[in-house]
C-alpha atoms as a PDB file:
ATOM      1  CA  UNK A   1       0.000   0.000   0.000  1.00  0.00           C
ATOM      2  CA  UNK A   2       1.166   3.522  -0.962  1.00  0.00           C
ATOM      3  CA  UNK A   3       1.989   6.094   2.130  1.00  0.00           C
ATOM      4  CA  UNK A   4       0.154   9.327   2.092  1.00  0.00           C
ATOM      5  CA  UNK A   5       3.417  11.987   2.281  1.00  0.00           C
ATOM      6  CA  UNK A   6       3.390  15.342   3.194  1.00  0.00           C
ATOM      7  CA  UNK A   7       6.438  17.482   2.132  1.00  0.00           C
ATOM      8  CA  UNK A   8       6.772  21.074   3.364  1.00  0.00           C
ATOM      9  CA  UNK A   9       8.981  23.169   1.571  1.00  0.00           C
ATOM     10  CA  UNK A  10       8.464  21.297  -1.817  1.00  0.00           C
ATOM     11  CA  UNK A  11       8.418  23.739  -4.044  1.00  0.00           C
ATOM     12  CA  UNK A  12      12.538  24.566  -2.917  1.00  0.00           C
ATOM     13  CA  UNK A  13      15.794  23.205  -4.149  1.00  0.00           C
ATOM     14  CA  UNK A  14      16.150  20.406  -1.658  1.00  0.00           C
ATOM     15  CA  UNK A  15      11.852  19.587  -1.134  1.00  0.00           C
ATOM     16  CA  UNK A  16      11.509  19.198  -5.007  1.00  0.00           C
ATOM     17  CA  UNK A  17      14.004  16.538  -5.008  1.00  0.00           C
ATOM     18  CA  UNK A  18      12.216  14.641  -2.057  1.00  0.00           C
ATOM     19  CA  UNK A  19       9.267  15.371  -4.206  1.00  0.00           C
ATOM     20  CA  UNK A  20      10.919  13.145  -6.794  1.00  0.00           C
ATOM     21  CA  UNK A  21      12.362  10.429  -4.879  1.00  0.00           C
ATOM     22  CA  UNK A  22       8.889  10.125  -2.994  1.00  0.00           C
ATOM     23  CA  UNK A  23       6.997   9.421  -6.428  1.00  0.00           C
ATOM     24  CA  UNK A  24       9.316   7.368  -7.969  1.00  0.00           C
ATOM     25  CA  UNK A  25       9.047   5.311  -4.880  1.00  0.00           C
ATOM     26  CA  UNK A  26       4.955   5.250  -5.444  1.00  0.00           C
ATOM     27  CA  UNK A  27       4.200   7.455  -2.782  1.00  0.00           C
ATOM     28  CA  UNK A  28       1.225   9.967  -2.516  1.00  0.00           C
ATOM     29  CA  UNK A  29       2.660  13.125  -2.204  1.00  0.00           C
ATOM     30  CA  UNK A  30       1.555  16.735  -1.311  1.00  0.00           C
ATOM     31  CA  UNK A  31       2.951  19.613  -1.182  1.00  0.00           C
ATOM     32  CA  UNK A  32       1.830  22.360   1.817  1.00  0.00           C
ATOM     33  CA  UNK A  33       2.408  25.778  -0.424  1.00  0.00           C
ATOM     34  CA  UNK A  34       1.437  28.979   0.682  1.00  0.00           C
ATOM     35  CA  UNK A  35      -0.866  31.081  -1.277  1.00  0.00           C
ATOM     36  CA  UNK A  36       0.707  33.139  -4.086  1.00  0.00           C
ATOM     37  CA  UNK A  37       3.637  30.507  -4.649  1.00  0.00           C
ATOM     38  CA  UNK A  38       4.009  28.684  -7.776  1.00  0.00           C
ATOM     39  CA  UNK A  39       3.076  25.292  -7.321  1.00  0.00           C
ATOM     40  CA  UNK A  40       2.202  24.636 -11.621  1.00  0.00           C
ATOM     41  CA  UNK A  41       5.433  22.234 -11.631  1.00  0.00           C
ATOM     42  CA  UNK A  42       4.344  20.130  -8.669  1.00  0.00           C
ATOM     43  CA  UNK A  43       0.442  19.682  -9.999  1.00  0.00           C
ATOM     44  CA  UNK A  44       2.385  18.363 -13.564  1.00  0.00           C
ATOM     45  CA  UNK A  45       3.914  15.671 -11.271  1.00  0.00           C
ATOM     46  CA  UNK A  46       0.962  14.468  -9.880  1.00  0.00           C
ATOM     47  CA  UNK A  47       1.624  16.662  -6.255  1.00  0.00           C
ATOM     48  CA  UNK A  48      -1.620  17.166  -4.718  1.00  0.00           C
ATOM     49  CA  UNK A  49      -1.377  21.039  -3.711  1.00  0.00           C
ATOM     50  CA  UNK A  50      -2.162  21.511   0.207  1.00  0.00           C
ATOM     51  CA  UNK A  51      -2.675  25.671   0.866  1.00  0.00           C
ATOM     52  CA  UNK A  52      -0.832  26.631   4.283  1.00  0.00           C
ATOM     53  CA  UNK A  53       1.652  28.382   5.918  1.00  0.00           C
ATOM     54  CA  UNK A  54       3.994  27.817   8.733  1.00  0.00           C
ATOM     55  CA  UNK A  55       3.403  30.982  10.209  1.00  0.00           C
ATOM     56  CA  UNK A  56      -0.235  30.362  10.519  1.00  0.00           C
ATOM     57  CA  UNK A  57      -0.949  27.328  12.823  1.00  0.00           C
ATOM     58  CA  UNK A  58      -4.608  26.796  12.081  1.00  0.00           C
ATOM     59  CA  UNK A  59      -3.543  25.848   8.476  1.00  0.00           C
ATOM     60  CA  UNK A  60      -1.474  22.920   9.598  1.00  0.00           C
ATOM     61  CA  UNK A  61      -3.193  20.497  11.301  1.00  0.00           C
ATOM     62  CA  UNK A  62      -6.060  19.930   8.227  1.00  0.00           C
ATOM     63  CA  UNK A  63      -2.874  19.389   5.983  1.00  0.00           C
ATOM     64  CA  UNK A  64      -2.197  16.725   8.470  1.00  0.00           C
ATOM     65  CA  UNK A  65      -5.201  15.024   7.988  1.00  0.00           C
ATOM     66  CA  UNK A  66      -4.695  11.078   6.983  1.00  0.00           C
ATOM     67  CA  UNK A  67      -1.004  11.873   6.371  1.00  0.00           C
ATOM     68  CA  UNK A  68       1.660   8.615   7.230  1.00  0.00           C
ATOM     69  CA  UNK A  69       4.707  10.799   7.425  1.00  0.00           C
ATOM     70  CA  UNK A  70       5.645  14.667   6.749  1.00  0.00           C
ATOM     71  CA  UNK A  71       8.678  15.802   5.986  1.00  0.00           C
ATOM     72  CA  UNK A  72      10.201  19.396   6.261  1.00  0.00           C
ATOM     73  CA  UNK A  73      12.838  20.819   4.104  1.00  0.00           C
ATOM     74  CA  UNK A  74      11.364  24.801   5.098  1.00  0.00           C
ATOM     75  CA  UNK A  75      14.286  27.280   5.816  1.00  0.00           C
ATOM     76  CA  UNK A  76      13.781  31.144   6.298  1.00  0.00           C
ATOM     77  CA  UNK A  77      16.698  32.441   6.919  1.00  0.00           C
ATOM     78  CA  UNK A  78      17.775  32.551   3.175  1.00  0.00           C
ATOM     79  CA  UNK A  79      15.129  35.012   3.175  1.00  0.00           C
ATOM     80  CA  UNK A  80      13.896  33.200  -0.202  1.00  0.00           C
ATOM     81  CA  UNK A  81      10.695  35.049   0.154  1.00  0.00           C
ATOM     82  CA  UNK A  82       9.953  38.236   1.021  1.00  0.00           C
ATOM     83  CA  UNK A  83       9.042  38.256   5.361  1.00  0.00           C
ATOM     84  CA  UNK A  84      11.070  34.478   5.651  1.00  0.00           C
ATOM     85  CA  UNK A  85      14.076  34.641   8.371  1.00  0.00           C
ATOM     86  CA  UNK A  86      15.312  32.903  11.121  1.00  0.00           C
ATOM     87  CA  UNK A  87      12.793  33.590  14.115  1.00  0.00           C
ATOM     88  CA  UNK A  88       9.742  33.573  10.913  1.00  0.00           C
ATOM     89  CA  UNK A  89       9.784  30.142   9.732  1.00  0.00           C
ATOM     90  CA  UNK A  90      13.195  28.260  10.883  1.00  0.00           C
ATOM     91  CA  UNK A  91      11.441  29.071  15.151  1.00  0.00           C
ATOM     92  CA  UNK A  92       8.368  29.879  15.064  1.00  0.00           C
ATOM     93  CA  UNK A  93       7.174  27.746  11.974  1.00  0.00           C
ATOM     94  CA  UNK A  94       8.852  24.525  12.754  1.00  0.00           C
ATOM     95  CA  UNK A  95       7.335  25.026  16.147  1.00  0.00           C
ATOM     96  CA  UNK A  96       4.035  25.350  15.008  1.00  0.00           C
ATOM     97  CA  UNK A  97       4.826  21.809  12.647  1.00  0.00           C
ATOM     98  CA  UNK A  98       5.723  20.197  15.380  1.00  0.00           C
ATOM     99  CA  UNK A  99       2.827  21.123  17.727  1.00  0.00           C
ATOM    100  CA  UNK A 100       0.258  19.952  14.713  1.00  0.00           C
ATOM    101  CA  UNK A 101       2.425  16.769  13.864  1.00  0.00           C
ATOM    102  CA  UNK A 102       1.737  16.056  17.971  1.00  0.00           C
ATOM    103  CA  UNK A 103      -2.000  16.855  17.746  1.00  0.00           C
ATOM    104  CA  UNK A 104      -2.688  15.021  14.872  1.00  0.00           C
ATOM    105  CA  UNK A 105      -0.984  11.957  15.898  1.00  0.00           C
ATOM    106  CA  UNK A 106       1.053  12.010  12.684  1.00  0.00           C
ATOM    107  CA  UNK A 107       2.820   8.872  12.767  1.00  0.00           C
ATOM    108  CA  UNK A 108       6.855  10.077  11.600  1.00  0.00           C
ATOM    109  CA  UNK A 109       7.887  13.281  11.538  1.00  0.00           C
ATOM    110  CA  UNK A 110      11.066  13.667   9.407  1.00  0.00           C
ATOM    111  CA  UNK A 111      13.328  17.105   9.698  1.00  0.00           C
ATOM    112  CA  UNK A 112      16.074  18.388   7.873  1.00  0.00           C
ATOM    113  CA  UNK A 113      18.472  19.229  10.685  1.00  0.00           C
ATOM    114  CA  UNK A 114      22.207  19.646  10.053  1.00  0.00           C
ATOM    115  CA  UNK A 115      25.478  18.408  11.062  1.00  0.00           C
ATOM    116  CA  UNK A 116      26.797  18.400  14.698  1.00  0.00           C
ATOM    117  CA  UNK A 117      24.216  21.501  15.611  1.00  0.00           C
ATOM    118  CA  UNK A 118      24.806  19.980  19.313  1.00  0.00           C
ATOM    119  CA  UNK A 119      28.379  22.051  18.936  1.00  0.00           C
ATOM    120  CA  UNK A 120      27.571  25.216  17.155  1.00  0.00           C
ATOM    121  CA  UNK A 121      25.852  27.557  19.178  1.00  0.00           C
ATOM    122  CA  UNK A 122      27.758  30.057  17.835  1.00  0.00           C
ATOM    123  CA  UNK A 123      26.036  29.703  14.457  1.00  0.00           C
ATOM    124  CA  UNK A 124      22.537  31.307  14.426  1.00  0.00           C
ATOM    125  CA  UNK A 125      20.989  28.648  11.395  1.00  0.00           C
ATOM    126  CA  UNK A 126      22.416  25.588  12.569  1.00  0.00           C
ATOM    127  CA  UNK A 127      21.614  26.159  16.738  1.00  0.00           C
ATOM    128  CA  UNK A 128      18.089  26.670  15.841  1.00  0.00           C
ATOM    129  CA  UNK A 129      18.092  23.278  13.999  1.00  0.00           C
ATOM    130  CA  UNK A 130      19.137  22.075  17.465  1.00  0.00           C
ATOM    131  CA  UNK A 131      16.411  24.272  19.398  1.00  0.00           C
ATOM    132  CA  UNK A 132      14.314  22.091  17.375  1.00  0.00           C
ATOM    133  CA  UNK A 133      15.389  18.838  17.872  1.00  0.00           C
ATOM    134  CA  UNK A 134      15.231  19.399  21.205  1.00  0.00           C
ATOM    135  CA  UNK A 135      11.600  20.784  20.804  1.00  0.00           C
ATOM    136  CA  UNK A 136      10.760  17.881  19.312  1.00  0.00           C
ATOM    137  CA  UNK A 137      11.806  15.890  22.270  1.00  0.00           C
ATOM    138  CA  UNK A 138       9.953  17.475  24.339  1.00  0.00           C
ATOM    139  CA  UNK A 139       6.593  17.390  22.957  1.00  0.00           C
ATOM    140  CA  UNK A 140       7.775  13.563  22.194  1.00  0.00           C
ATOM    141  CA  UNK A 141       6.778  13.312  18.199  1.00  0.00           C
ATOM    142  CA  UNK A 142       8.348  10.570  16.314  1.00  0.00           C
ATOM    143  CA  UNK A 143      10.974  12.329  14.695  1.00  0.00           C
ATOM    144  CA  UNK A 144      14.276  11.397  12.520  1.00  0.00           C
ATOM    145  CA  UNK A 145      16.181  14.250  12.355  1.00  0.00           C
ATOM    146  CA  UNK A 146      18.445  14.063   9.583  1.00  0.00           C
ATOM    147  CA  UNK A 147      21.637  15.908   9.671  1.00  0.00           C
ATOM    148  CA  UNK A 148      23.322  16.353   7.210  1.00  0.00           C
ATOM    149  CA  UNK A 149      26.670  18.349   6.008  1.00  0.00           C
ATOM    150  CA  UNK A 150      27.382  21.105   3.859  1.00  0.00           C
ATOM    151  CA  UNK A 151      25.837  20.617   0.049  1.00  0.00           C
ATOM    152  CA  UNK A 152      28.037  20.030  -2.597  1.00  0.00           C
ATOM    153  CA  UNK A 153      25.867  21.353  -4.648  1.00  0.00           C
ATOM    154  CA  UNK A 154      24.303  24.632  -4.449  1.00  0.00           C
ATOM    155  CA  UNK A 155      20.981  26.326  -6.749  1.00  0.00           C
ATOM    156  CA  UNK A 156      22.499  27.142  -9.904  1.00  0.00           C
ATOM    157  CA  UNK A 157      22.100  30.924  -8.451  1.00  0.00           C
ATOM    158  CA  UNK A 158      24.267  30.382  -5.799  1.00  0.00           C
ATOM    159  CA  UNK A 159      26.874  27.582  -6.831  1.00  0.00           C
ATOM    160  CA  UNK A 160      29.794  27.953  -4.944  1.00  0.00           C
ATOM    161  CA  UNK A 161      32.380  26.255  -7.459  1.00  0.00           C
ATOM    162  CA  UNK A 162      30.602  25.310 -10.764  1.00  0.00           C
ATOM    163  CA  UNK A 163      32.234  28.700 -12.593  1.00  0.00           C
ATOM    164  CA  UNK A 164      35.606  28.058 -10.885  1.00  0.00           C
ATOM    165  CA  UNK A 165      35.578  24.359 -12.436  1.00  0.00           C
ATOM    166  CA  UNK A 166      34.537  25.225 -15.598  1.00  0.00           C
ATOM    167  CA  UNK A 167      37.575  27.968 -15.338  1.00  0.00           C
ATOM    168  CA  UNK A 168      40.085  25.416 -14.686  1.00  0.00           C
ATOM    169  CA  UNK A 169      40.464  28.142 -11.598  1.00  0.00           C
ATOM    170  CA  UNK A 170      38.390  27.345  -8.595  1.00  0.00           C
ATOM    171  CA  UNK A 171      38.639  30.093  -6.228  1.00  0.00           C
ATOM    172  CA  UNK A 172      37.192  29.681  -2.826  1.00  0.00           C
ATOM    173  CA  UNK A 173      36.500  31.845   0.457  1.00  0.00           C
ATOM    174  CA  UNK A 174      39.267  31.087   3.270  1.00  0.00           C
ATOM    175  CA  UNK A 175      41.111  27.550   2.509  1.00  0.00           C
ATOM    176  CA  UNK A 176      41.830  25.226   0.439  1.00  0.00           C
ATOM    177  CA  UNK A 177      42.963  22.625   2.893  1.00  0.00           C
ATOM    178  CA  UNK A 178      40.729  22.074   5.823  1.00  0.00           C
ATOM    179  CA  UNK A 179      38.244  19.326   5.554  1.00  0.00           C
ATOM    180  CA  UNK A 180      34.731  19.053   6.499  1.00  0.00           C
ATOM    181  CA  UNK A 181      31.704  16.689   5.869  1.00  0.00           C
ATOM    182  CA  UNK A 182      30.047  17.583   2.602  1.00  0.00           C
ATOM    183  CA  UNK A 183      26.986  15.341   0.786  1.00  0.00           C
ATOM    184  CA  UNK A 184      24.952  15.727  -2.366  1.00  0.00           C
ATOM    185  CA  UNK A 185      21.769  17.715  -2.208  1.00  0.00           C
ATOM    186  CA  UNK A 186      20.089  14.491  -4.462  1.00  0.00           C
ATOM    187  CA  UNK A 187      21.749  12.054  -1.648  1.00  0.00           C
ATOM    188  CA  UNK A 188      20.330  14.154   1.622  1.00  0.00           C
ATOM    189  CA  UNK A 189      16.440  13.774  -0.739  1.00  0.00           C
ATOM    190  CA  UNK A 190      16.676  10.222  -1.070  1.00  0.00           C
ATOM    191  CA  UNK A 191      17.676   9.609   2.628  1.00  0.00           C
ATOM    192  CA  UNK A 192      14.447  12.118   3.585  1.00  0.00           C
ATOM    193  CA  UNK A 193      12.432  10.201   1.134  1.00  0.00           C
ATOM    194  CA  UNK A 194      13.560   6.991   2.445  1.00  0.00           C
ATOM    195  CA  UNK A 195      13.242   7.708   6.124  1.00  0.00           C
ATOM    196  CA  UNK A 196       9.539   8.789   5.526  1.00  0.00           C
ATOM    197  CA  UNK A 197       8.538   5.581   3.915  1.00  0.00           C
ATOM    198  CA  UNK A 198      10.803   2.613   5.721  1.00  0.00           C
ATOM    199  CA  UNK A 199       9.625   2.654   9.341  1.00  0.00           C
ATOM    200  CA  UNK A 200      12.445   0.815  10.168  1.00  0.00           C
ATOM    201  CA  UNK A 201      14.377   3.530   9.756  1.00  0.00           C
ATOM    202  CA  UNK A 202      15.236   4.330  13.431  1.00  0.00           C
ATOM    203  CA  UNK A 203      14.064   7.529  15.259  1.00  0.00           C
ATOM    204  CA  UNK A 204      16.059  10.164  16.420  1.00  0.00           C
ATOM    205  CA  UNK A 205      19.376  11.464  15.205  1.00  0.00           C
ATOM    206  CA  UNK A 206      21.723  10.455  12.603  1.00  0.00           C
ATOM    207  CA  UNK A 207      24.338  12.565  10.839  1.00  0.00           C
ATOM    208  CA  UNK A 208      24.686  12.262   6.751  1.00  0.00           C
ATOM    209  CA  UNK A 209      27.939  12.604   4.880  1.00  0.00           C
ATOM    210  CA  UNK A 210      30.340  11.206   2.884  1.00  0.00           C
ATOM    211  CA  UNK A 211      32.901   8.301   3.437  1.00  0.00           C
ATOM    212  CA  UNK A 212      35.754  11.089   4.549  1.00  0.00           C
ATOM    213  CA  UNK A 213      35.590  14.660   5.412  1.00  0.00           C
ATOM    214  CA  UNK A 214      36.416  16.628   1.335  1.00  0.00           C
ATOM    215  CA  UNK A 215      38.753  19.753   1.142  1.00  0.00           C
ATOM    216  CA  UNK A 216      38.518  21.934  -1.828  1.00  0.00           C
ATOM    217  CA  UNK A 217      41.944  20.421  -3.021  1.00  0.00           C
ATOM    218  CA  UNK A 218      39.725  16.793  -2.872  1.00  0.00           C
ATOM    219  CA  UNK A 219      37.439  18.634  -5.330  1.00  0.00           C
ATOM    220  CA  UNK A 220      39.895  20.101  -7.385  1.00  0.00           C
ATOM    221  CA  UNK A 221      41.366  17.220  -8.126  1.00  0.00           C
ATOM    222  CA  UNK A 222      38.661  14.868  -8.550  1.00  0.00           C
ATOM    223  CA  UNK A 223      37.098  17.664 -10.878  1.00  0.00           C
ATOM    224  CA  UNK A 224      40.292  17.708 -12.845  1.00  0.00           C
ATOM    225  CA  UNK A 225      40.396  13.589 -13.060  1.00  0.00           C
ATOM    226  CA  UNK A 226      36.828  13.789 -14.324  1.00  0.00           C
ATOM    227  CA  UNK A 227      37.637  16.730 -16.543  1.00  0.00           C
ATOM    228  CA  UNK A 228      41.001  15.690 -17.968  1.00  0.00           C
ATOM    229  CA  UNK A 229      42.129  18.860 -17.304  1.00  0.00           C
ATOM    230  CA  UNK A 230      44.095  20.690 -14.882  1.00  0.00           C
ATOM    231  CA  UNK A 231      42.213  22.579 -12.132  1.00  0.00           C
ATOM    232  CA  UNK A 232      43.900  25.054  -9.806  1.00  0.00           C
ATOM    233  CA  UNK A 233      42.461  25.947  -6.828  1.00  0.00           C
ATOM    234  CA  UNK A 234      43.231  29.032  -4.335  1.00  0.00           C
ATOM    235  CA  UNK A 235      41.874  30.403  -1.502  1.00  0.00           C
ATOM    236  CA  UNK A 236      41.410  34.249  -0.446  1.00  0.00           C
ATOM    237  CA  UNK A 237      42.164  35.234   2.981  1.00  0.00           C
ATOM    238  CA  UNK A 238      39.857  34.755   5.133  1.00  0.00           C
ATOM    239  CA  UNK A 239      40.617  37.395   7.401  1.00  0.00           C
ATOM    240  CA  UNK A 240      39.573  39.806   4.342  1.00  0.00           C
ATOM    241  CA  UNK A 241      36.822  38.035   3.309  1.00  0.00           C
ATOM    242  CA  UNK A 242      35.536  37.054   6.839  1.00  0.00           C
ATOM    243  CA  UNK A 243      35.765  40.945   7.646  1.00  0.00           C
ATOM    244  CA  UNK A 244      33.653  41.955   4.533  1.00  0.00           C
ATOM    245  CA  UNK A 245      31.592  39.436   5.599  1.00  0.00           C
ATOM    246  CA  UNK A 246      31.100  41.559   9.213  1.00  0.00           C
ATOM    247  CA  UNK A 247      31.004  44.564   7.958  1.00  0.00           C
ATOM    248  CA  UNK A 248      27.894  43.793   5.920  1.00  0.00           C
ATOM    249  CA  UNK A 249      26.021  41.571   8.271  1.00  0.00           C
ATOM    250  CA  UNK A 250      25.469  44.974  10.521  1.00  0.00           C
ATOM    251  CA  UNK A 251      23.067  45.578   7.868  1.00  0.00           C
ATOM    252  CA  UNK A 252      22.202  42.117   6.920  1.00  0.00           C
ATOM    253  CA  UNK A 253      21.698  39.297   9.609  1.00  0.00           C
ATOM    254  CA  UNK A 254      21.892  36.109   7.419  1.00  0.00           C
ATOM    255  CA  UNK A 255      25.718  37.104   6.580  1.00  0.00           C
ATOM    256  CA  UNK A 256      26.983  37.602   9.708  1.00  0.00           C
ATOM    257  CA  UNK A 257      25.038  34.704   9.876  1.00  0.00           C
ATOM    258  CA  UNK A 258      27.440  33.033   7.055  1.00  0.00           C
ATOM    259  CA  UNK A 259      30.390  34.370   8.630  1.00  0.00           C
ATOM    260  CA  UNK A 260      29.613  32.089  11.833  1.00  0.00           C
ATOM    261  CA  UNK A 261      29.349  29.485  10.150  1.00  0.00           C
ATOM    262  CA  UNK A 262      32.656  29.757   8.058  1.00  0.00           C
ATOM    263  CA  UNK A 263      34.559  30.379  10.983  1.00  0.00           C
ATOM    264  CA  UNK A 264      33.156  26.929  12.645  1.00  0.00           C
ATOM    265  CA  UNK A 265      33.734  25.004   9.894  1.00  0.00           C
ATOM    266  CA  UNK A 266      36.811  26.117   9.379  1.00  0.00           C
ATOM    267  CA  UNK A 267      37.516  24.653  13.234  1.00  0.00           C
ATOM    268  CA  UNK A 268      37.494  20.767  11.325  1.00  0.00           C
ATOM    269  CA  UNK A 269      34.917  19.919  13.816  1.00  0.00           C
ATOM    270  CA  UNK A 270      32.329  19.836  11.027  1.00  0.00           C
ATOM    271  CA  UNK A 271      33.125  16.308  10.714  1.00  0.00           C
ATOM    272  CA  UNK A 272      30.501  13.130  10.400  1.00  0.00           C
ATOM    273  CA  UNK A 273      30.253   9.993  11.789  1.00  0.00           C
ATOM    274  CA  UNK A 274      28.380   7.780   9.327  1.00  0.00           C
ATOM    275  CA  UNK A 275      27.942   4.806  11.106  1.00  0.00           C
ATOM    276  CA  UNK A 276      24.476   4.778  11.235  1.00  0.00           C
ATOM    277  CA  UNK A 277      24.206   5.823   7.566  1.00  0.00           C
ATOM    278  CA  UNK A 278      26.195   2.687   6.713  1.00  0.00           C
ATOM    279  CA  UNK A 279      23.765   0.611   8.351  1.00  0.00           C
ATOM    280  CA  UNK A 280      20.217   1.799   7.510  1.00  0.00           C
ATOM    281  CA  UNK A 281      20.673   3.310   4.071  1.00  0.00           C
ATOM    282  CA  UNK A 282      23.412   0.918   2.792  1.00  0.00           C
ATOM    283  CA  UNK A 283      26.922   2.413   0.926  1.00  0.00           C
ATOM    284  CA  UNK A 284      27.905   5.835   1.938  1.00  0.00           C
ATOM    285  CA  UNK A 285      28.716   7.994  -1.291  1.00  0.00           C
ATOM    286  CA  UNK A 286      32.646   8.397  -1.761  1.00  0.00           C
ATOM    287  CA  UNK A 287      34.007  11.528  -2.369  1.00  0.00           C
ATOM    288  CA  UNK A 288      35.573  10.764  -5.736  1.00  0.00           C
ATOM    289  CA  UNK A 289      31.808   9.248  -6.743  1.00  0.00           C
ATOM    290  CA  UNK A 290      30.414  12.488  -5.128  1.00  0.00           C
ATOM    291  CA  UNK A 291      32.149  14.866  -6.962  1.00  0.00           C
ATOM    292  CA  UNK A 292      32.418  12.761 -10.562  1.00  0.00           C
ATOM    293  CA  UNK A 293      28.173  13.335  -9.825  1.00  0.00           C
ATOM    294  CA  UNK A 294      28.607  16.641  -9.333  1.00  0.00           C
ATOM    295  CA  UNK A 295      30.211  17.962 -12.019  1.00  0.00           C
ATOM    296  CA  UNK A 296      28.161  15.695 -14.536  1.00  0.00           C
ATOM    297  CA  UNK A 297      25.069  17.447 -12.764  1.00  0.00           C
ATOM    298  CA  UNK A 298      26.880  21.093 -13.219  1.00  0.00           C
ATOM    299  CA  UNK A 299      27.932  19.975 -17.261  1.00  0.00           C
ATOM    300  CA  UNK A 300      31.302  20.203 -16.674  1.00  0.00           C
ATOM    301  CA  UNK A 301      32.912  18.772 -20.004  1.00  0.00           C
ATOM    302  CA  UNK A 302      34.195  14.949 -19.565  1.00  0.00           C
ATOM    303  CA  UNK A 303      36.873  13.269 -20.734  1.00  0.00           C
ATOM    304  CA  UNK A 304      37.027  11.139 -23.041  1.00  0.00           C
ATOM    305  CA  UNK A 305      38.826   7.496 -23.397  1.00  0.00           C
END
């Protein structure tokens, strides 16, 4: 029997691709879209179209109704949409999720957390992932919180490397050398996807990654493997950048927002343990298979043999 899933946040970067892993997987899928966004690419899928908002709790709970699992890929402090931030949707909306998911007795509750949240308090976005968690604990849904680590990939808007690698020059913000846990936006949708359907999926916690930490030297030369072609790759100091980075976020929160969370990962502590990936979703992605992925997804030219 098919599961009745709700995704919210579906019509994003990251909830479109759960949208597609969910269907291909024979789910029944709809989408909880506020009024006045786009949802004419979701309805060509099949998406049944659920009208609601985070911000307005009396919307939630009939979007609930007769659902097996929800899953939440919302984020507002992007500021993607005009009145979205931090306190908005990432606080006050998730809390509001939560409190229907409890009321209506929604059987699994899955949330896009990220990595190792439990150590960065000093980083606005990924605390109030763990304000959340904990939330959720408390009002004792049945939650996996999956957390994973940075995206490899990025909107084509906002890549951070896909002009660099084209370039044969990848310059990046800070270093070239330190590691940290990166993953594949389509990898993080199929886990979601996965843990909203397989109730033997465990509850709780579980950190998302890739077989080893990745350093933008990893990517370079990976890129330059796949490629057949040399790739450089620098780094501009980060006391510059993480200073213009400052300066701006007196006017706008979400960089000095950015700025914390440079400066943590830049610590090496943004590391996984993928233990219990290994076990319930099978082989963890390799950084070599990551990144061949990723620059087939970007159109980087390939060699040939």
């Amino acid at each position: 029997m098919s599961k009745n899933i709700l995704v919210v946040g579906g019509t994003g970067y990251l909830g479109s691709k759960v949208i597609n892993h969910l269907l291909s997987r024979g789910a029944k899928v709809s989408a909880l879209v506020r009024e006045g966004s786009d949802s004419k690419e979701l309805e060509t899928k099949g998406v049944q179209i659920i009208r609601g908002d985070l911000s307005k709790p009396e919307t939630l709970l009939p979007a609930l109704k007769n659902m097996d699992a929800v899953i939440s890929t919302a984020i507002g402090y992007s500021n993607r949409k005009k009145g979205d931030n931090l306190k908005n949707v990432d606080d006050l909306g998730n809390r509001n999720l939560v409190d229907a998911v409890k009321q209506a007795n929604t059987p699994r509750f899955v949330f896009t957390s990220v990595l190792n949240v439990h150590q960065a308090e000093s980083v606005p976005h990924f605390w109030q992932k763990k304000m959340i968690e904990d939330y959720m604990d408390k009002k004792g849904v049945p939650y996996v919180a999956l957390r994973p680590g940075a995206f490899l990939d990025q909107t084509p808007k906002n890549d951070f490397y896909a002009g660099g690698l084209k370039k044969g020059n990848l310059k990046v913000m800070g270093t070239t050398t330190i590691k940290w846990t990166c993953i594949l936006s389509d990898d993080v949708a199929r886990y979601l996807a996965i843990a909203a359907m397989d109730n033997t999926i465990p509850l709780g916690r579980m950190d998302i990654g890739m077989t080893e930490p990745m350093n933008v030297e990893m990517l370079a030369k990976y890129a330059s493997e796949y490629s057949g072609k040399p790739i450089k790759a620098s780094a501009l100091p980060w006391a510059i950048i993480g200073s213009v980075f400052s300066f701006i976020g007196l006017f706008k929160p979400e960089m000095a927002d950015l700025k914390k969370m440079f400066d943590y990962m830049f610590t090496g502590k943004y590391v996984a343990d993928t233990t219990l990936q290994q076990k319930h979703f099978g082989d963890v992605p390799s950084v070599k298979d990551s990144v061949f992925r990723y620059c087939e997804q970007i159109g980087l030219s390939k060699a040939t043999t």
